[in-house]
PDB file of N, CA and C in Angstrom:
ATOM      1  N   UNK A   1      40.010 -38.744  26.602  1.00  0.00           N
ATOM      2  CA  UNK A   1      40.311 -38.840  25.185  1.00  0.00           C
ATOM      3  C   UNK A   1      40.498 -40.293  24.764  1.00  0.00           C
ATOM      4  N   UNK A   2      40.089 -41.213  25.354  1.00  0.00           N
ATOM      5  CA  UNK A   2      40.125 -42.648  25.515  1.00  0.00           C
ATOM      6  C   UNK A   2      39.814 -42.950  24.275  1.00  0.00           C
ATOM      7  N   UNK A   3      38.327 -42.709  23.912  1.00  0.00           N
ATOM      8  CA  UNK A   3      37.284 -42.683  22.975  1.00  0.00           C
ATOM      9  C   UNK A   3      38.526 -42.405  21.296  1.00  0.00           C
ATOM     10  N   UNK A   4      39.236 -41.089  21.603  1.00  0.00           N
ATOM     11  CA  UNK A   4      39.675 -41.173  20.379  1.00  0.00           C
ATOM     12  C   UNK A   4      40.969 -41.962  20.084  1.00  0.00           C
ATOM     13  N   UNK A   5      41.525 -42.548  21.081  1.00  0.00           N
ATOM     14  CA  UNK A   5      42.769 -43.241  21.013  1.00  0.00           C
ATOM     15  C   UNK A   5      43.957 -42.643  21.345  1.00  0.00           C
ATOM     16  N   UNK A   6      44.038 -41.322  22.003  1.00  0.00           N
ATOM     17  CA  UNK A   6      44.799 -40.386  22.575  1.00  0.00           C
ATOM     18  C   UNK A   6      44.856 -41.030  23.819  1.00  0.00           C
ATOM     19  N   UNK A   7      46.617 -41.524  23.679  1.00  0.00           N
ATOM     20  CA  UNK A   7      46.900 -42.023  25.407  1.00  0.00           C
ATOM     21  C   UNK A   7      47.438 -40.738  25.978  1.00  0.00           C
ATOM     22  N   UNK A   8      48.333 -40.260  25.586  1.00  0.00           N
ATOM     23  CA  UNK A   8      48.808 -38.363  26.457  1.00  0.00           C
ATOM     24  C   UNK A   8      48.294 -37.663  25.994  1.00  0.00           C
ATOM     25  N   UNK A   9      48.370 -36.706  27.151  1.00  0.00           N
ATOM     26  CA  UNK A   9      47.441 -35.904  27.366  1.00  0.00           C
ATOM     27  C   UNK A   9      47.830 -34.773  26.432  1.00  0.00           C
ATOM     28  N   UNK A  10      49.106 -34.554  26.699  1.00  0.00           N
ATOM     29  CA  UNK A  10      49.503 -33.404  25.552  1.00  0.00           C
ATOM     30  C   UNK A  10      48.995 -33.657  24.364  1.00  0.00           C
ATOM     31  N   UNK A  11      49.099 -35.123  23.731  1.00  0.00           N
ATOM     32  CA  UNK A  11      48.335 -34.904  22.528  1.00  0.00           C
ATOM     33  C   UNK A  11      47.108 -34.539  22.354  1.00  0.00           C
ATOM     34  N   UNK A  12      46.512 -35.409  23.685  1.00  0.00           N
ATOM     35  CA  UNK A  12      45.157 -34.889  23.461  1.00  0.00           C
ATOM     36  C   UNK A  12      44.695 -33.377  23.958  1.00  0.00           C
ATOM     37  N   UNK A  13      45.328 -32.363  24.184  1.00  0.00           N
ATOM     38  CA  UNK A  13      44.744 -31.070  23.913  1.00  0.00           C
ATOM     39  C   UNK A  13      45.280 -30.597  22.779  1.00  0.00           C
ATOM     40  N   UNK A  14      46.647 -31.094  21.899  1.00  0.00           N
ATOM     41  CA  UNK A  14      46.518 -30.704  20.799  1.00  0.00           C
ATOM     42  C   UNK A  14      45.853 -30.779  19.702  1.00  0.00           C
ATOM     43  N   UNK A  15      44.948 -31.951  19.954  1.00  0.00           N
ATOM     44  CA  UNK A  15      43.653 -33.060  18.986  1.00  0.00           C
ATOM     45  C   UNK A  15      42.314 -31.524  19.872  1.00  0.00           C
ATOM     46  N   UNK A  16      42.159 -31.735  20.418  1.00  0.00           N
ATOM     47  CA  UNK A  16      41.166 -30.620  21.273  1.00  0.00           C
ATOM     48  C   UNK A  16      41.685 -29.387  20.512  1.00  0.00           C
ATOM     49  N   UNK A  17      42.580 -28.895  20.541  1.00  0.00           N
ATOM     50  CA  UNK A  17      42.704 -27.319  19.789  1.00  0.00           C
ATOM     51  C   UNK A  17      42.257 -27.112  18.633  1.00  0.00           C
ATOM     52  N   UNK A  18      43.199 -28.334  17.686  1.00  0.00           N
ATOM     53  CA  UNK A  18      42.551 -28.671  16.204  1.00  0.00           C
ATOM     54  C   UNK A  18      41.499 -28.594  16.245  1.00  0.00           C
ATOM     55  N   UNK A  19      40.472 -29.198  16.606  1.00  0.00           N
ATOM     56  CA  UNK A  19      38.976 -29.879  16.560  1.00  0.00           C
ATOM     57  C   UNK A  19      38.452 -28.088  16.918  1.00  0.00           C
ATOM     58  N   UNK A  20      38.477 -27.292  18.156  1.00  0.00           N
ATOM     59  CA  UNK A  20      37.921 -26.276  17.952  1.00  0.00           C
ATOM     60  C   UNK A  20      38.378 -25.369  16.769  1.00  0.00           C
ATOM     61  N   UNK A  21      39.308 -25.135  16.710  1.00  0.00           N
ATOM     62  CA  UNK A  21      39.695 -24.022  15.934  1.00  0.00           C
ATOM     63  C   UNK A  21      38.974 -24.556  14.422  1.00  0.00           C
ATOM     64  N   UNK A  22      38.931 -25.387  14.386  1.00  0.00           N
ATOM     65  CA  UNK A  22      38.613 -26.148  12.533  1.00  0.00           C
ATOM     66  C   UNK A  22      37.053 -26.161  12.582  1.00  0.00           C
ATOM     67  N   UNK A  23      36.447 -26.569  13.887  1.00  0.00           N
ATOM     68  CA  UNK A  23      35.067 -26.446  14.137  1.00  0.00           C
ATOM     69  C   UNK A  23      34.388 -25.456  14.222  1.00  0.00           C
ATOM     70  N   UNK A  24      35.162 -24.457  15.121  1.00  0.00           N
ATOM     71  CA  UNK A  24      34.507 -23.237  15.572  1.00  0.00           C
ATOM     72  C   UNK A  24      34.780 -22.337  13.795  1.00  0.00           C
ATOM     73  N   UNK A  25      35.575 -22.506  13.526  1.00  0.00           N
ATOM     74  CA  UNK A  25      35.891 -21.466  12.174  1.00  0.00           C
ATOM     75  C   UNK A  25      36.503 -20.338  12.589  1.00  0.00           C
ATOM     76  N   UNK A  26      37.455 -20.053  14.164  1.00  0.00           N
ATOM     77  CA  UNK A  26      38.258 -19.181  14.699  1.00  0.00           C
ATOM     78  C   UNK A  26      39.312 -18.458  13.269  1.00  0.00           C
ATOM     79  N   UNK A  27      39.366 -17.025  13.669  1.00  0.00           N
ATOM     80  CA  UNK A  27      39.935 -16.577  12.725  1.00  0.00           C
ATOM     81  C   UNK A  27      41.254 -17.133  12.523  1.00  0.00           C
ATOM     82  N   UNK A  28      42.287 -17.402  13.247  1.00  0.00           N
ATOM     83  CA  UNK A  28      43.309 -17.826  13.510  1.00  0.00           C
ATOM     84  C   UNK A  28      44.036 -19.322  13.223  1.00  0.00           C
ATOM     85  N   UNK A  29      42.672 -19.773  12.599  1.00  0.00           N
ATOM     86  CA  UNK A  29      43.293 -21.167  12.496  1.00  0.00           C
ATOM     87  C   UNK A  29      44.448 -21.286  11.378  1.00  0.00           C
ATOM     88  N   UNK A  30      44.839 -19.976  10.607  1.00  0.00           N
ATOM     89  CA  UNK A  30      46.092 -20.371   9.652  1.00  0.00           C
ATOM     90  C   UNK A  30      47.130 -20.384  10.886  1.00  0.00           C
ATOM     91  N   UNK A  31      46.958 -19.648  11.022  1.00  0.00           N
ATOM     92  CA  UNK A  31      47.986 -19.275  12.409  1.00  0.00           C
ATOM     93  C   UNK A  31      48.462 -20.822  13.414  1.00  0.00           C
ATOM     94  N   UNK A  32      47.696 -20.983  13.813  1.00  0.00           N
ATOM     95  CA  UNK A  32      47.311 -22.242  14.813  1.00  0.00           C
ATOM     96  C   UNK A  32      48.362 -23.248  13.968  1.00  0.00           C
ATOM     97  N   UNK A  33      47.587 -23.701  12.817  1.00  0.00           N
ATOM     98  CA  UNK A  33      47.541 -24.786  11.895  1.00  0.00           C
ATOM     99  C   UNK A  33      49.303 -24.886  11.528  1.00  0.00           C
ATOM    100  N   UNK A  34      49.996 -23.754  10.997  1.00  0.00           N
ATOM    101  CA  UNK A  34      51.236 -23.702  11.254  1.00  0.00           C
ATOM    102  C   UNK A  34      52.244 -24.140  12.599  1.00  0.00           C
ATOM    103  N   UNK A  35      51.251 -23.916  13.603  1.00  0.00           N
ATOM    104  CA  UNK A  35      52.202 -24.596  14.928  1.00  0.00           C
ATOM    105  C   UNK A  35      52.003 -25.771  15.272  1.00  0.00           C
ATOM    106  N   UNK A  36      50.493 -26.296  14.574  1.00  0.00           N
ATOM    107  CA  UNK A  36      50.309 -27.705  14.367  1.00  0.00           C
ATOM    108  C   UNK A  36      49.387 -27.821  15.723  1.00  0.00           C
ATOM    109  N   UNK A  37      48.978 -26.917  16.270  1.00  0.00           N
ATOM    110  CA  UNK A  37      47.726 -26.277  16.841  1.00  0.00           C
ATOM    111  C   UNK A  37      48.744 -26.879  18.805  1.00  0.00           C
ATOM    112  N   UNK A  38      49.811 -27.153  18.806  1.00  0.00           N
ATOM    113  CA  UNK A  38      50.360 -27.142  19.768  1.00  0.00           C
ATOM    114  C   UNK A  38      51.378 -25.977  21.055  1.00  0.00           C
ATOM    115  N   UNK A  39      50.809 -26.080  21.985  1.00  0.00           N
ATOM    116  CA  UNK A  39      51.178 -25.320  22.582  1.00  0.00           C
ATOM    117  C   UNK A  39      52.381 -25.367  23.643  1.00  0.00           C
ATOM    118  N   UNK A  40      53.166 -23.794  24.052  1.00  0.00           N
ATOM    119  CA  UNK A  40      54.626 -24.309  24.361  1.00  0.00           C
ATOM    120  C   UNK A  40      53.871 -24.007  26.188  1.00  0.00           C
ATOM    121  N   UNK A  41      54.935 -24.651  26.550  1.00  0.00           N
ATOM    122  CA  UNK A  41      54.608 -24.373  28.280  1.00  0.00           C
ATOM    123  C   UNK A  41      54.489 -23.148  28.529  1.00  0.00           C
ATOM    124  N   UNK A  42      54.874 -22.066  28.214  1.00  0.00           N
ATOM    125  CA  UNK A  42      54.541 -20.550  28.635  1.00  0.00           C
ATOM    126  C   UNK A  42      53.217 -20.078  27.910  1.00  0.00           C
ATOM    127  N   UNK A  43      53.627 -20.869  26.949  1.00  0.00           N
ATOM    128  CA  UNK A  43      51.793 -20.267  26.505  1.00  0.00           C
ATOM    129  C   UNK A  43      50.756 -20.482  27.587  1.00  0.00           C
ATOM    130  N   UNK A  44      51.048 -22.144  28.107  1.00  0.00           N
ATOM    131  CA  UNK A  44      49.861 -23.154  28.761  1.00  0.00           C
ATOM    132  C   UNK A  44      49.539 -22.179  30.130  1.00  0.00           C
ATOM    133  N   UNK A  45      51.465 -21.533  30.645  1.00  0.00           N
ATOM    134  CA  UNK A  45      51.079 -20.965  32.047  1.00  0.00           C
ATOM    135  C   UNK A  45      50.345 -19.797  31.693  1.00  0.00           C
ATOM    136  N   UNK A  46      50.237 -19.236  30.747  1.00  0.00           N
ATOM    137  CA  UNK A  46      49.494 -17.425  30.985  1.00  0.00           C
ATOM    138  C   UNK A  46      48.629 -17.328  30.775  1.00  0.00           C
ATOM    139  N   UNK A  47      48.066 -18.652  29.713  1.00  0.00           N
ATOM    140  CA  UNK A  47      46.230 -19.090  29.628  1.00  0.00           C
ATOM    141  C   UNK A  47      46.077 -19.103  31.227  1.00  0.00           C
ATOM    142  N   UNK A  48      46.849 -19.734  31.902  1.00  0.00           N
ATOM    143  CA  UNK A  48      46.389 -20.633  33.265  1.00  0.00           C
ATOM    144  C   UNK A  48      46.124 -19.469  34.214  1.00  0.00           C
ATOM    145  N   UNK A  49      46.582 -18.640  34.228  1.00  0.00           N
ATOM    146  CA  UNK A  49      47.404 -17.490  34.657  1.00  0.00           C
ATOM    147  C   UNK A  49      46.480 -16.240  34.555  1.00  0.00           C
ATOM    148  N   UNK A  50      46.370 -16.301  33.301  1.00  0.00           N
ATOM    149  CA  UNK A  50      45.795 -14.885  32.918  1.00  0.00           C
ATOM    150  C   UNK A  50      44.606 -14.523  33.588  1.00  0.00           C
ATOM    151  N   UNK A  51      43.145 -15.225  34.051  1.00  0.00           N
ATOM    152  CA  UNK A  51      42.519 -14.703  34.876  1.00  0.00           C
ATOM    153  C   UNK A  51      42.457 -14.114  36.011  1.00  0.00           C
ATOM    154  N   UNK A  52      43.746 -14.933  36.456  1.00  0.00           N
ATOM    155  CA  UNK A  52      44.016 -14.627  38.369  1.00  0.00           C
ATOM    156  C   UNK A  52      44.471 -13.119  38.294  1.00  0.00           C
ATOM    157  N   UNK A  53      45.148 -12.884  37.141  1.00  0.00           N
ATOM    158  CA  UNK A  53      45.823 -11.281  36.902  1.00  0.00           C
ATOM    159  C   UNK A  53      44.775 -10.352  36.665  1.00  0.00           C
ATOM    160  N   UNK A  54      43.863 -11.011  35.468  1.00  0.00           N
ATOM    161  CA  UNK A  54      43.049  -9.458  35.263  1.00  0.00           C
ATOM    162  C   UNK A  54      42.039  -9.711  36.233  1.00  0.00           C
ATOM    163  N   UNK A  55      41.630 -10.402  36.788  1.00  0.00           N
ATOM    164  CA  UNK A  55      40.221 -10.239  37.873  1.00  0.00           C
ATOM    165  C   UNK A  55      41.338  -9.828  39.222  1.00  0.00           C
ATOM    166  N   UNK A  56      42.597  -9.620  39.476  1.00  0.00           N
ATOM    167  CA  UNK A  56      43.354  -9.403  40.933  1.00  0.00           C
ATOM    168  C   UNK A  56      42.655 -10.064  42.424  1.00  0.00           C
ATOM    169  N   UNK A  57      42.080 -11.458  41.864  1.00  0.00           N
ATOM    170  CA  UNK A  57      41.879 -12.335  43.068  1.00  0.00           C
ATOM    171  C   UNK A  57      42.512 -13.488  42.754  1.00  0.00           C
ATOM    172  N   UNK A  58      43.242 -13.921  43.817  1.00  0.00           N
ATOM    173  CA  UNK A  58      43.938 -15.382  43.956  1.00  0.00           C
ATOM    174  C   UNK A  58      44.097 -16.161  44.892  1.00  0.00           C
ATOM    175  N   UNK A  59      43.563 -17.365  44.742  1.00  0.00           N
ATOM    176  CA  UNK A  59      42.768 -18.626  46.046  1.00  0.00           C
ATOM    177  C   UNK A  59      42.663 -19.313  44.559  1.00  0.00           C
ATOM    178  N   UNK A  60      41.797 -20.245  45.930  1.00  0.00           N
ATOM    179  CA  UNK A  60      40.860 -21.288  45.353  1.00  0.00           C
ATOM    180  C   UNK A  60      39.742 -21.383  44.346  1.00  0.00           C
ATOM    181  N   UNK A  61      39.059 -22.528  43.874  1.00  0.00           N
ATOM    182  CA  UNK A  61      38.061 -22.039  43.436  1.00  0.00           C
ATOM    183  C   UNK A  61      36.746 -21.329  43.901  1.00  0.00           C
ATOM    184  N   UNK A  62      36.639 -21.765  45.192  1.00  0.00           N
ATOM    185  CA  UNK A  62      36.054 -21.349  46.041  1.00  0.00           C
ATOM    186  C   UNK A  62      35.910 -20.161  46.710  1.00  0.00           C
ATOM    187  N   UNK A  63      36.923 -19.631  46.659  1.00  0.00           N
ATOM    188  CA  UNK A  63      37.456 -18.264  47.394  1.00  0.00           C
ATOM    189  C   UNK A  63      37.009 -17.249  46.202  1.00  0.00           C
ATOM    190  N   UNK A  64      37.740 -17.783  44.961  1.00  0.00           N
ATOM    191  CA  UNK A  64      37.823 -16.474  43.941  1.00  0.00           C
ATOM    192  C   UNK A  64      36.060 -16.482  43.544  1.00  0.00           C
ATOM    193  N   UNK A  65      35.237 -17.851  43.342  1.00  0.00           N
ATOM    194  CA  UNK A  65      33.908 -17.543  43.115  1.00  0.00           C
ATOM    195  C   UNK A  65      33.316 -16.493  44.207  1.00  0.00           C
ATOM    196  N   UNK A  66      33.431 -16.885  45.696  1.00  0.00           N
ATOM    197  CA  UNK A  66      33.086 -16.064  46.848  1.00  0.00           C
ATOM    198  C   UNK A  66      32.942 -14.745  46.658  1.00  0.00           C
ATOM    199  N   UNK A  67      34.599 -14.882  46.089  1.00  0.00           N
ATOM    200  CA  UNK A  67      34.783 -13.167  46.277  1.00  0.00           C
ATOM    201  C   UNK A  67      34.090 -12.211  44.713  1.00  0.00           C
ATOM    202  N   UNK A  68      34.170 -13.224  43.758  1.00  0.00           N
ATOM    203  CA  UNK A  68      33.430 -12.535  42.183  1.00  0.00           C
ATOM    204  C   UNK A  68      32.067 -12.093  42.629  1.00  0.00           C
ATOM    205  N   UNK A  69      31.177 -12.905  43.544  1.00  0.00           N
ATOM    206  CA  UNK A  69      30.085 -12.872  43.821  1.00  0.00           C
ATOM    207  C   UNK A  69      29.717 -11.491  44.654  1.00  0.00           C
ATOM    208  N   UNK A  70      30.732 -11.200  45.748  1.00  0.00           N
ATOM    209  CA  UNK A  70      30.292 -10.460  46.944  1.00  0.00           C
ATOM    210  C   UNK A  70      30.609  -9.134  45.897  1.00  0.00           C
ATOM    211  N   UNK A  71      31.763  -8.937  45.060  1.00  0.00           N
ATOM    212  CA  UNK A  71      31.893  -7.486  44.466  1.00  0.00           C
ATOM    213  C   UNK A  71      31.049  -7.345  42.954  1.00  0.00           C
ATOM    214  N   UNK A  72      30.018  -8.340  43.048  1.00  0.00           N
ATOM    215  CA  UNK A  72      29.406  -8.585  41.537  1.00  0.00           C
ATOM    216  C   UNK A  72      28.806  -7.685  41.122  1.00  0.00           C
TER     217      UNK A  72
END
């Protein structure tokens, strides 16, 4: 995020959220736009999170591609 003058990082995924949600035309951007398109640490973990739960594989990247592949 050099380019835009974003030295932290937190800001810069909150500059990244803005930019999609306003770009993409996501339904939600009133929503968003009220929190100022920033996110709290529990949000960040269950984004992070949430795949390892609904696919019920957890490793690496390596492991979980392996294994998406062999039950594909």
């Amino acid at each position: 995020m050099k380019e835009f003058g974003v030295k932290d990082k937190r800001d810069g995924l909150t500059y990244y959220r803005e930019f999609v949600y306003k770009k993409g035309g996501i339904d939600s951007i009133d929503k968003e736009g009220k929190k100022e398109f920033e996110l709290k640490e529990i949000d960040r973990f269950r984004y992070r999170t949430r795949y390892f739960t609904d696919s019920g594989i957890i490793g690496s990247k390596e492991f979980v591609s392996g294994m998406y592949k062999q039950f594909k």
